[in-house]
C-alpha atoms as a PDB file:
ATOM      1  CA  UNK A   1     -15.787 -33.196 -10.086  1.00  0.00           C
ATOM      2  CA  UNK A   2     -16.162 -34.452 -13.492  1.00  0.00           C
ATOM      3  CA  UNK A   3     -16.581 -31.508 -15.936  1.00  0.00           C
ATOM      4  CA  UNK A   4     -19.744 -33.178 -18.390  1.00  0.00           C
ATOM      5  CA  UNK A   5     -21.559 -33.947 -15.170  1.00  0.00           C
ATOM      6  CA  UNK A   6     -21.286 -30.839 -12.685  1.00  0.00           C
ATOM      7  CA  UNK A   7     -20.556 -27.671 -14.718  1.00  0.00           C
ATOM      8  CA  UNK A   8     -23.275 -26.128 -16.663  1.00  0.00           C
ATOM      9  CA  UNK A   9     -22.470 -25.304 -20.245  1.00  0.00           C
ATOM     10  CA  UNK A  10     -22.610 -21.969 -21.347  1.00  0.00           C
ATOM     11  CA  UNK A  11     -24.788 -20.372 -24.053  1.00  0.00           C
ATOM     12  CA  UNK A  12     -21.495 -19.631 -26.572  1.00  0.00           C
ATOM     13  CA  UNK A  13     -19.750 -22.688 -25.454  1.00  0.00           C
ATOM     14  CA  UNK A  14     -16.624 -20.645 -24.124  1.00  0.00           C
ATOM     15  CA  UNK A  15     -17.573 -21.712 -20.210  1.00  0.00           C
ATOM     16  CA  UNK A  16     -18.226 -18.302 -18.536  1.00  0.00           C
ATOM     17  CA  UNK A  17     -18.475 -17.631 -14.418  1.00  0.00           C
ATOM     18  CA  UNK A  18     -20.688 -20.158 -12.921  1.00  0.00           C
ATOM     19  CA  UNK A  19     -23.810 -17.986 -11.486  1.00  0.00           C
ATOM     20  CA  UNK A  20     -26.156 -19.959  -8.447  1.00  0.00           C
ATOM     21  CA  UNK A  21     -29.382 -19.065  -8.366  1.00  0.00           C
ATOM     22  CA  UNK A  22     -33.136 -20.386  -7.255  1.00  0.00           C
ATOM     23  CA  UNK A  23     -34.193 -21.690 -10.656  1.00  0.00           C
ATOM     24  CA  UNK A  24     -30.248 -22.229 -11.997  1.00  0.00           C
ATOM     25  CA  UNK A  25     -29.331 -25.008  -9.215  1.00  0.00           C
ATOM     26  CA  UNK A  26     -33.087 -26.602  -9.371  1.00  0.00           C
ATOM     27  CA  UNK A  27     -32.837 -26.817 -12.915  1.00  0.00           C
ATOM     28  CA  UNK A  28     -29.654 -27.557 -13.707  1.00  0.00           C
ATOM     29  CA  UNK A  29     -28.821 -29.865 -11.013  1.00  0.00           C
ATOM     30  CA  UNK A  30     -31.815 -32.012 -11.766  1.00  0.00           C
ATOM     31  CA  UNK A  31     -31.054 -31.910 -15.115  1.00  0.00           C
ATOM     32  CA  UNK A  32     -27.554 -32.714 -14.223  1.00  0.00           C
ATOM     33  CA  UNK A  33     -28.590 -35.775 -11.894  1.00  0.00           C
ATOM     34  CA  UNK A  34     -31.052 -36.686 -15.042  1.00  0.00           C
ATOM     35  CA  UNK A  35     -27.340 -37.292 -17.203  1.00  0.00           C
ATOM     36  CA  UNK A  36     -25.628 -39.115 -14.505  1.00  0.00           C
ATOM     37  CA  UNK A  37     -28.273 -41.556 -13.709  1.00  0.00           C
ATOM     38  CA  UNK A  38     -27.006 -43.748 -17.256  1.00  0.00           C
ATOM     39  CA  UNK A  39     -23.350 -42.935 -16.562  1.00  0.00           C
ATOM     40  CA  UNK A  40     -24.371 -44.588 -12.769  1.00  0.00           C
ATOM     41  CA  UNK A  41     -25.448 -47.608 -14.436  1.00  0.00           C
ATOM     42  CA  UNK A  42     -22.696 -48.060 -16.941  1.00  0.00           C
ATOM     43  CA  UNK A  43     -20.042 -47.815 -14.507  1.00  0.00           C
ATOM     44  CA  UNK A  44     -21.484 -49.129 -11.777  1.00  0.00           C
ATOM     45  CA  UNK A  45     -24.104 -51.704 -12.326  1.00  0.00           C
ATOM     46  CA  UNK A  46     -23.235 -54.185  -9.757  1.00  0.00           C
ATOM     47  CA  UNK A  47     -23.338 -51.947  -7.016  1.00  0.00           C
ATOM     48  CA  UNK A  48     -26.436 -50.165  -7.852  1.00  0.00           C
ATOM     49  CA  UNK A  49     -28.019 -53.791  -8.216  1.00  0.00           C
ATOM     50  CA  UNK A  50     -26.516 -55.116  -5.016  1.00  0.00           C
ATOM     51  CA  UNK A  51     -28.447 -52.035  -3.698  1.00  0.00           C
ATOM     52  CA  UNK A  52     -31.699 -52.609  -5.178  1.00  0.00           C
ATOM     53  CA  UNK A  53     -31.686 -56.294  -4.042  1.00  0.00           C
ATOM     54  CA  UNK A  54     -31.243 -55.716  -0.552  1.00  0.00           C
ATOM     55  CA  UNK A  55     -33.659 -53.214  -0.491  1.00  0.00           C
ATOM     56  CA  UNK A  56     -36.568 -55.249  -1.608  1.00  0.00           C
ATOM     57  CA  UNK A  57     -35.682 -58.034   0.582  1.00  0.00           C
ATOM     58  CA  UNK A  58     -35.419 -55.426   3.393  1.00  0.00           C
ATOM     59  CA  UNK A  59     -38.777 -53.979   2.682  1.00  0.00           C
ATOM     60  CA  UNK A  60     -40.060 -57.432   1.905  1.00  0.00           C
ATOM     61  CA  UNK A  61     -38.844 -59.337   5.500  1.00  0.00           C
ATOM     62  CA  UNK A  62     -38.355 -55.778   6.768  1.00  0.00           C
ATOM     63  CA  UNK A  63     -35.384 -57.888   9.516  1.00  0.00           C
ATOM     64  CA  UNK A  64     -32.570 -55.505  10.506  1.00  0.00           C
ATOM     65  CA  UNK A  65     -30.322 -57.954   9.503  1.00  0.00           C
ATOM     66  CA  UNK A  66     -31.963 -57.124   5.858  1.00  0.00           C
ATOM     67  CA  UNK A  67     -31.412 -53.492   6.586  1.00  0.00           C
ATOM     68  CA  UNK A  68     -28.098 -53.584   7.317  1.00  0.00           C
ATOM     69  CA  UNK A  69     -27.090 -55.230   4.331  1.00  0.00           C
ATOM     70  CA  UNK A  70     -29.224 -52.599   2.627  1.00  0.00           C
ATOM     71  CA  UNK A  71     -27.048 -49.723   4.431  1.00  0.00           C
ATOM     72  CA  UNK A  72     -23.962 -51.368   3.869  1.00  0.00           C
ATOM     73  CA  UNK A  73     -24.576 -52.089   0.111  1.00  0.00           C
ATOM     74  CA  UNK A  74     -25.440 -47.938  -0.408  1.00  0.00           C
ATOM     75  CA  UNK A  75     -22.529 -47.437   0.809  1.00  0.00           C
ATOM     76  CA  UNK A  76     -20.655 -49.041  -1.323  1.00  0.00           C
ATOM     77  CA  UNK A  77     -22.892 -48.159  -3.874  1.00  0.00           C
ATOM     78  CA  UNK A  78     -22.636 -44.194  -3.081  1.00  0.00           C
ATOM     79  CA  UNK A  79     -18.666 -44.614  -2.819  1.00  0.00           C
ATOM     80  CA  UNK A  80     -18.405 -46.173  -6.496  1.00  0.00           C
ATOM     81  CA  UNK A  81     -20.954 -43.175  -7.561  1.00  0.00           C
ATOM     82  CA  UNK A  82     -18.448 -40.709  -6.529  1.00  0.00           C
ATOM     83  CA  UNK A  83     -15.706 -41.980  -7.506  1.00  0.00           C
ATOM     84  CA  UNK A  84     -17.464 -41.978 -10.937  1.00  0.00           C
ATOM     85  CA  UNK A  85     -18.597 -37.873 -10.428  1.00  0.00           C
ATOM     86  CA  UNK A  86     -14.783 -36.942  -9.418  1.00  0.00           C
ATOM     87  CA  UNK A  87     -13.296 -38.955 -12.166  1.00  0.00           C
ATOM     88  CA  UNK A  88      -9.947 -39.621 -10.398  1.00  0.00           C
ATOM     89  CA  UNK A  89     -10.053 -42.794  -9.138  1.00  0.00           C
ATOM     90  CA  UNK A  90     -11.067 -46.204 -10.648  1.00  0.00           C
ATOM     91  CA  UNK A  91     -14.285 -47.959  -9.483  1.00  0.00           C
ATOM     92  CA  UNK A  92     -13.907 -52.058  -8.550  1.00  0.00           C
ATOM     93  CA  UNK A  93     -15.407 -54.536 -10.697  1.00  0.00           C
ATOM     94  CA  UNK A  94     -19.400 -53.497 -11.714  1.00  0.00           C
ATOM     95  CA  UNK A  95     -18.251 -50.310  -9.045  1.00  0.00           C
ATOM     96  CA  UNK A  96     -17.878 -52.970  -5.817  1.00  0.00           C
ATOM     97  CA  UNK A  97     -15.135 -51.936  -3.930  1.00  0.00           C
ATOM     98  CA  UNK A  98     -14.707 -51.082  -0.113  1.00  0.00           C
ATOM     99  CA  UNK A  99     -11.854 -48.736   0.661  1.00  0.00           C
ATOM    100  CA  UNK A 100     -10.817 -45.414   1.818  1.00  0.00           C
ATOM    101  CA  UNK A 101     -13.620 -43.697   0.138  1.00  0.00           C
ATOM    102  CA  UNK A 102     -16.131 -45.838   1.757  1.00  0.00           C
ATOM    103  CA  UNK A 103     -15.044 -45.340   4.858  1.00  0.00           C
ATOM    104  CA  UNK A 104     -14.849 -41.343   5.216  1.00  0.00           C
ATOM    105  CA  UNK A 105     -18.216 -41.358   3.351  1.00  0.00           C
ATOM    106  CA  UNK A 106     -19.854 -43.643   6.493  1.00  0.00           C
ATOM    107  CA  UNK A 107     -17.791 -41.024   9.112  1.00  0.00           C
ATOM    108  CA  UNK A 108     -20.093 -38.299   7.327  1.00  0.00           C
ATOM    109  CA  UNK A 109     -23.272 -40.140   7.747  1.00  0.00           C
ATOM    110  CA  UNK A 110     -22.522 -40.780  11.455  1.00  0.00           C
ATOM    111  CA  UNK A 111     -21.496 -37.221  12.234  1.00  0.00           C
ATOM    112  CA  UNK A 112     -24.206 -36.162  10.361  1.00  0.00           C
ATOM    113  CA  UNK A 113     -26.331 -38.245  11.735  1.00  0.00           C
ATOM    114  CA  UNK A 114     -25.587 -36.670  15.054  1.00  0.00           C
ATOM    115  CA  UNK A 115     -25.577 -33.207  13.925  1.00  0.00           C
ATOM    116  CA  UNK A 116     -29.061 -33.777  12.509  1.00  0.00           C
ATOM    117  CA  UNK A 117     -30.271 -35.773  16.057  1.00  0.00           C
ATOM    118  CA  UNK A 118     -28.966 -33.141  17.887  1.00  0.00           C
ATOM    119  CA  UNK A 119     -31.137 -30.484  16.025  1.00  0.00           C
ATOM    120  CA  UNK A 120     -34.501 -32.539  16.307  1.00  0.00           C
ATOM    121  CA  UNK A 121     -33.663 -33.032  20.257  1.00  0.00           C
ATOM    122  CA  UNK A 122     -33.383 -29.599  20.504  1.00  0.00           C
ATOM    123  CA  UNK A 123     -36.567 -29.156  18.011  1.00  0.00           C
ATOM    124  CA  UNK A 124     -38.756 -31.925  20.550  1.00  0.00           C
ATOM    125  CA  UNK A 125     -37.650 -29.687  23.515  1.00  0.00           C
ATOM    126  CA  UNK A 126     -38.671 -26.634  22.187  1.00  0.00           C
ATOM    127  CA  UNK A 127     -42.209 -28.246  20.745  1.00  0.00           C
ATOM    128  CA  UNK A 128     -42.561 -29.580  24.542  1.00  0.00           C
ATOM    129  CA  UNK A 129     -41.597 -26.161  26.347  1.00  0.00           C
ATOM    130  CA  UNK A 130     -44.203 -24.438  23.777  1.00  0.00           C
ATOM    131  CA  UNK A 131     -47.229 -27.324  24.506  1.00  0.00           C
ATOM    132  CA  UNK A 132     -46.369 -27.076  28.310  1.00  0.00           C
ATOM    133  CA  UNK A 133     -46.413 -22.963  27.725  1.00  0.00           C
ATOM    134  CA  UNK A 134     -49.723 -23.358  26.068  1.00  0.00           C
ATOM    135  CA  UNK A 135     -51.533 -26.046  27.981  1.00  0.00           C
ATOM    136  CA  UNK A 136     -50.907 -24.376  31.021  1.00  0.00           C
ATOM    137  CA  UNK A 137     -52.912 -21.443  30.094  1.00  0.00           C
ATOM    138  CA  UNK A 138     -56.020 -23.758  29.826  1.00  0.00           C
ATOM    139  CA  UNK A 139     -58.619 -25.570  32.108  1.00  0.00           C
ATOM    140  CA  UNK A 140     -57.818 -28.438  33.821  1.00  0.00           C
ATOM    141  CA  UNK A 141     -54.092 -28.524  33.498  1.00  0.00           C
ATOM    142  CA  UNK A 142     -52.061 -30.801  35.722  1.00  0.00           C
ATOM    143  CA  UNK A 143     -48.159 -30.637  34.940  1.00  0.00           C
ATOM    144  CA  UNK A 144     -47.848 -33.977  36.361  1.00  0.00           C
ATOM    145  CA  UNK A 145     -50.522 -35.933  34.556  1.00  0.00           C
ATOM    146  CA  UNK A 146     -49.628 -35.655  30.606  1.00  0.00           C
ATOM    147  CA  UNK A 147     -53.273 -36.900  29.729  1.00  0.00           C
ATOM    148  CA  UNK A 148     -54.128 -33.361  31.050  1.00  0.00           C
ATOM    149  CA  UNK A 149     -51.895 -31.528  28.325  1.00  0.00           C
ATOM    150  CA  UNK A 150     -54.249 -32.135  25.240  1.00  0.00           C
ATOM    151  CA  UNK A 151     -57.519 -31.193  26.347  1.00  0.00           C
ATOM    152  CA  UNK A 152     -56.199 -27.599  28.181  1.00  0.00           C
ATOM    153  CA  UNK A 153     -54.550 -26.676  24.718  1.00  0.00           C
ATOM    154  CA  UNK A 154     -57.860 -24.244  23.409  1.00  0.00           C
ATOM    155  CA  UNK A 155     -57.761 -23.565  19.326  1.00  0.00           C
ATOM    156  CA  UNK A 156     -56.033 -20.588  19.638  1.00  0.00           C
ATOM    157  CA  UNK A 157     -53.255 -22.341  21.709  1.00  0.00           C
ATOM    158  CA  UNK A 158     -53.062 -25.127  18.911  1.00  0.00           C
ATOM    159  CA  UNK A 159     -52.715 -22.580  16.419  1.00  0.00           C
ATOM    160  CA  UNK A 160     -49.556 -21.162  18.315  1.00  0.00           C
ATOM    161  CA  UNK A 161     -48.529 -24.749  18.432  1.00  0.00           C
ATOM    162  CA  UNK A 162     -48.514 -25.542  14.893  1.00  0.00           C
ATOM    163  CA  UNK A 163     -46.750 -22.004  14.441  1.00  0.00           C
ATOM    164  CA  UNK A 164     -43.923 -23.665  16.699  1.00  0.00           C
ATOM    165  CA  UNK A 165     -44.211 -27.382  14.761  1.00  0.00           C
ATOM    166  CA  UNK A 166     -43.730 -25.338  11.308  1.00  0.00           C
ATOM    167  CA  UNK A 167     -41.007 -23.355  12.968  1.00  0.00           C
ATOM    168  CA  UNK A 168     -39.021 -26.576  14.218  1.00  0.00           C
ATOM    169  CA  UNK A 169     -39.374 -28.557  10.797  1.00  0.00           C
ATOM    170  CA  UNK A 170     -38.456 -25.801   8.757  1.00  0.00           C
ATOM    171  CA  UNK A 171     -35.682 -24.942  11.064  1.00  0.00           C
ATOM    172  CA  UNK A 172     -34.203 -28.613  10.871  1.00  0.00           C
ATOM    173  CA  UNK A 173     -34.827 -28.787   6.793  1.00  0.00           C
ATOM    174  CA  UNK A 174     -32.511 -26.147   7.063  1.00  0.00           C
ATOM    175  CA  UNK A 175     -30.007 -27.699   8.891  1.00  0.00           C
ATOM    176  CA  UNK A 176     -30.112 -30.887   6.772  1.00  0.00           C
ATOM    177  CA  UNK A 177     -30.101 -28.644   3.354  1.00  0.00           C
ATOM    178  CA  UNK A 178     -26.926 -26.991   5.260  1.00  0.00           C
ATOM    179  CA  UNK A 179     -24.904 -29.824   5.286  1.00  0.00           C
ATOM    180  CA  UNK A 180     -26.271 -31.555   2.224  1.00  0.00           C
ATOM    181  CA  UNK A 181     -22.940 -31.149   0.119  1.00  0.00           C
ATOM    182  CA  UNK A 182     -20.609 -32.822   2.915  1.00  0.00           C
ATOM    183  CA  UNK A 183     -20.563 -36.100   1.071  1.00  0.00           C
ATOM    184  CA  UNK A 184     -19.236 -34.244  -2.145  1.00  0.00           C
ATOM    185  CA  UNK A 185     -17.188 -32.141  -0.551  1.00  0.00           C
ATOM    186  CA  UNK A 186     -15.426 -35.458   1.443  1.00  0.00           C
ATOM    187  CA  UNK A 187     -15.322 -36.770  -1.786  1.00  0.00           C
ATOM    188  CA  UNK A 188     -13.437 -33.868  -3.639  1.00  0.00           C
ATOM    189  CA  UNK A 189     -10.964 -33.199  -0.838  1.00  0.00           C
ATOM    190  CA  UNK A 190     -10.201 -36.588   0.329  1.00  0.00           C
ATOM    191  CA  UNK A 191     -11.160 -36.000   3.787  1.00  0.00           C
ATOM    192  CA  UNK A 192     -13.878 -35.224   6.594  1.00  0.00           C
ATOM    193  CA  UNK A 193     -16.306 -32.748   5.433  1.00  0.00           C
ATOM    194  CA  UNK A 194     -19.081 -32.120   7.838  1.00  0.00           C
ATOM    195  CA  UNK A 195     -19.902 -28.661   9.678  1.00  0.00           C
ATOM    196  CA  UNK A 196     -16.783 -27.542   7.169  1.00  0.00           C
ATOM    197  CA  UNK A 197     -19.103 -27.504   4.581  1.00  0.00           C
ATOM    198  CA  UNK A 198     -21.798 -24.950   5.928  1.00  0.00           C
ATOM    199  CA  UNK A 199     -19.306 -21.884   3.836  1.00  0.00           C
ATOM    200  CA  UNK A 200     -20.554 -24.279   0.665  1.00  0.00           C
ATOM    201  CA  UNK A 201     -24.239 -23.719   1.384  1.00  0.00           C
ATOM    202  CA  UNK A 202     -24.468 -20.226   3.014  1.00  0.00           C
ATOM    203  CA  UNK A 203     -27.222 -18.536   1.584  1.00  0.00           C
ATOM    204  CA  UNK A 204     -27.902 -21.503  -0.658  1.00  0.00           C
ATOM    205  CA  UNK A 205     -30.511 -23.484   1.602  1.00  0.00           C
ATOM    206  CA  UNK A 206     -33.727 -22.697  -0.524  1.00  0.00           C
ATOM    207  CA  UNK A 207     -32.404 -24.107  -3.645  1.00  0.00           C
ATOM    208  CA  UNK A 208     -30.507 -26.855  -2.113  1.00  0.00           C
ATOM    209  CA  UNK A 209     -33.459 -28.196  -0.051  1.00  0.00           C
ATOM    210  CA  UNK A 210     -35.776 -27.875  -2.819  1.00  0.00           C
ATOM    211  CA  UNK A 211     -33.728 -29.483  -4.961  1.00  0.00           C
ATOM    212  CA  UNK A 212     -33.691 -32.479  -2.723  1.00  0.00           C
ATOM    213  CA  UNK A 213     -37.293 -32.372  -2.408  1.00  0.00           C
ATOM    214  CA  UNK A 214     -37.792 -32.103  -6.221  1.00  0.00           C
ATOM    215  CA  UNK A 215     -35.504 -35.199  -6.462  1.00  0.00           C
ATOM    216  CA  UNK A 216     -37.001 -37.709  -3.853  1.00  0.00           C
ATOM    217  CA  UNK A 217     -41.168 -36.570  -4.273  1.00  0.00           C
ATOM    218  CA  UNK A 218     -41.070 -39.973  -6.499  1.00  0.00           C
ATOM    219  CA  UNK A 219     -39.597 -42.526  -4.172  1.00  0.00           C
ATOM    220  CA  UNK A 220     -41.713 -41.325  -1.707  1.00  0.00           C
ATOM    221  CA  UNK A 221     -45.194 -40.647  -3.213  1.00  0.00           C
ATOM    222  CA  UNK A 222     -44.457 -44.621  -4.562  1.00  0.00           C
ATOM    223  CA  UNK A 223     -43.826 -45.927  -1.099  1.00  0.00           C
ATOM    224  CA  UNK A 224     -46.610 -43.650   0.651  1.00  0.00           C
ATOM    225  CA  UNK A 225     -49.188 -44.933  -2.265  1.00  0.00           C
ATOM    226  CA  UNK A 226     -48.078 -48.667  -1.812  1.00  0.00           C
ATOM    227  CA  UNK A 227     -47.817 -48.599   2.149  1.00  0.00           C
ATOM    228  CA  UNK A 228     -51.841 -48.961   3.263  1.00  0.00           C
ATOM    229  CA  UNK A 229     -52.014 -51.875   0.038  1.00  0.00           C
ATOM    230  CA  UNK A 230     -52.235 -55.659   1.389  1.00  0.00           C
ATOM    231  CA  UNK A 231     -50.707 -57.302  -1.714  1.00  0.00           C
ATOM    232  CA  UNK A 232     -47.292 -55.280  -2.290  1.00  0.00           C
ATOM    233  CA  UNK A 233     -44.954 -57.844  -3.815  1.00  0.00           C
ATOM    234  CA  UNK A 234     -44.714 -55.548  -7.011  1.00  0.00           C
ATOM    235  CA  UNK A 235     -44.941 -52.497  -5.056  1.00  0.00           C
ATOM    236  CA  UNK A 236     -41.966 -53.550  -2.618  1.00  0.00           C
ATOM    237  CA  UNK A 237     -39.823 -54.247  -6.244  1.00  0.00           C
ATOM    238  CA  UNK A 238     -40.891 -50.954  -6.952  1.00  0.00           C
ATOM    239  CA  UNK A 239     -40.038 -49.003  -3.850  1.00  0.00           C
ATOM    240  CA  UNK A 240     -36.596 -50.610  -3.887  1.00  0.00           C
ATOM    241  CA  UNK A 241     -35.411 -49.673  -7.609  1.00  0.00           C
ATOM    242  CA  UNK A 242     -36.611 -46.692  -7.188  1.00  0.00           C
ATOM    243  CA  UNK A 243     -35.258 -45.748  -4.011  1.00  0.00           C
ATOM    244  CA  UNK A 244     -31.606 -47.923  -4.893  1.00  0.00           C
ATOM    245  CA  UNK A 245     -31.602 -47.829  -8.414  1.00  0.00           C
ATOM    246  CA  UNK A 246     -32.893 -44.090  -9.536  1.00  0.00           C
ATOM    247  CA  UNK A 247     -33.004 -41.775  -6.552  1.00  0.00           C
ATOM    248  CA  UNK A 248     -29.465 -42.807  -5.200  1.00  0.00           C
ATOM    249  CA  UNK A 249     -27.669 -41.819  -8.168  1.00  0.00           C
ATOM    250  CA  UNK A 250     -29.609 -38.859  -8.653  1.00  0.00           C
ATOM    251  CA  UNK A 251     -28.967 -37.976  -5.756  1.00  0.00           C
ATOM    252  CA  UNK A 252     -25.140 -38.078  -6.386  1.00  0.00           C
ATOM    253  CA  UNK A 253     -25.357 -36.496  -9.610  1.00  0.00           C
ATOM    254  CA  UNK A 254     -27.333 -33.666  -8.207  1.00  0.00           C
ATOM    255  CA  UNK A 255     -24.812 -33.045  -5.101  1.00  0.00           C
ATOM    256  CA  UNK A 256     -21.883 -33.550  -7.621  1.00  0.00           C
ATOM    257  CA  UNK A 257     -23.368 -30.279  -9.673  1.00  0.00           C
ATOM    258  CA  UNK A 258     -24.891 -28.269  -6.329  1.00  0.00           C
ATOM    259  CA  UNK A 259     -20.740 -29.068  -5.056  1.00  0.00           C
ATOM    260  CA  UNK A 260     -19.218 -27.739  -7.979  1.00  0.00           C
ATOM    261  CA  UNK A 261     -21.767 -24.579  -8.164  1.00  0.00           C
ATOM    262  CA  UNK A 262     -21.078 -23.684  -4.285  1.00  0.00           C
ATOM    263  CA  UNK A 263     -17.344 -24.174  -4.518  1.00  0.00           C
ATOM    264  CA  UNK A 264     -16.839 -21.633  -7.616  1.00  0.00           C
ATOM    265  CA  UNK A 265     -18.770 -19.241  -5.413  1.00  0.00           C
ATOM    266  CA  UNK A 266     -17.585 -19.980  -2.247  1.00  0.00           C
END
């Protein structure tokens, strides 16, 4: 990775061990992804516009047609971004470009992707053994009739219910903040990096997942505040620079520091 972007400077300038910790990977990574975000435009302005247009007409006609373009346009906006955080290879014209990069980076969404579905199946069948568990303790419980599952669950039985919910989501937060660094790592080694990269992250969930959350609380309290709002021309601008045209590069510059951290500890 590029050495101004991912490793932290050191207090006498002399670049001692890298240490990871809670408040060292929140802080420095955001501040990190805070540096990158003007590099991102500079290098790869094109992209990052192509990005934000399709986005707002996505979110404005809200076609999948729209949304495809969107997903195919971060991709080739994420694969100029990393080229740009490695520093070896040259980006395309404005950072448009399709190529090898591009196309190991959309293998890792798609195994990811299934990794991640996977885990919430297995989540929804847990959450559906537990409500069947607790329902069938109560009143008026027929297995067969799902109508019947609601109104047997008492409050104590929702409490253990929402024990299991918070269980399941914090259990597949984990497994997303797990393989969070698979895109950089891909990136740095020039090939596949999925469930390879779980030795990058062990022990380094907490800070990597509130990092994240840190990083996209933005783009989402803007799209949450703007969805119940029946005029939302501006907001749908809105929503899709800050979605395309902030938190994506953030979001590289962060995993481009989080990568380099991990590695030197790994």
């Amino acid at each position: 990775m590029g050495q101004s972007l991912s490793r932290p400077a050191s207090a006498d300038g002399r670049g001692r061990n890298l240490r990871l910790s809670v408040n060292g990977l929140i802080a420095g990574g955001l501040a990190a992804a805070a540096r990158f975000l003007m590099r991102a435009w500079s290098a790869a302005w094109a992209a990052l516009t192509l990005v934000v247009v399709t986005l707002i007409l996505a979110f404005s006609f809200e076609e999948l047609g729209f949304w495809i373009a969107a997903l195919v346009a971060s991709l080739v906006a994420r694969g100029a971004l990393w080229r740009l955080a490695n520093g070896r290879d040259r980006l395309g014209p404005g950072g448009l470009q399709l190529g090898a990069m591009e196309t190991r980076l959309a293998g890792v969404w798609v195994l990811s992707g299934l990794f991640l579905g996977i885990i919430a199946l297995l989540a929804l069948v847990i959450l559906l053994c537990g409500a069947y568990a607790v329902a069938s303790a109560g009143r008026g419980f027929d297995p067969a009739q799902i109508a019947t599952w609601a109104p047997a669950i008492t409050g104590r039985g929702r409490f253990v219910l929402g024990t299991v919910g918070v269980f399941c989501s914090v259990g597949f937060v984990y497994a997303a903040a797990r393989i969070s660094l698979a895109e950089a790592a891909t990136a740095s080694r020039s090939r596949l990096q999925v469930l390879s990269s779980f030795a990058l992250t062990r022990g380094r969930a907490l800070p990597l997942a509130a990092a994240h959350i840190l990083l996209a609380s933005p783009a989402i309290g803007l799209s949450a505040w703007g969805a119940g709002r029946s005029y939302r021309g501006a907001w749908v601008v809105a929503e899709g620079f800050a979605i395309g045209g902030v938190w994506l590069p953030l979001s590289v510059g962060l995993m481009a520091y989080a990568y380099e951290l991990c590695a030197h500890q790994t």
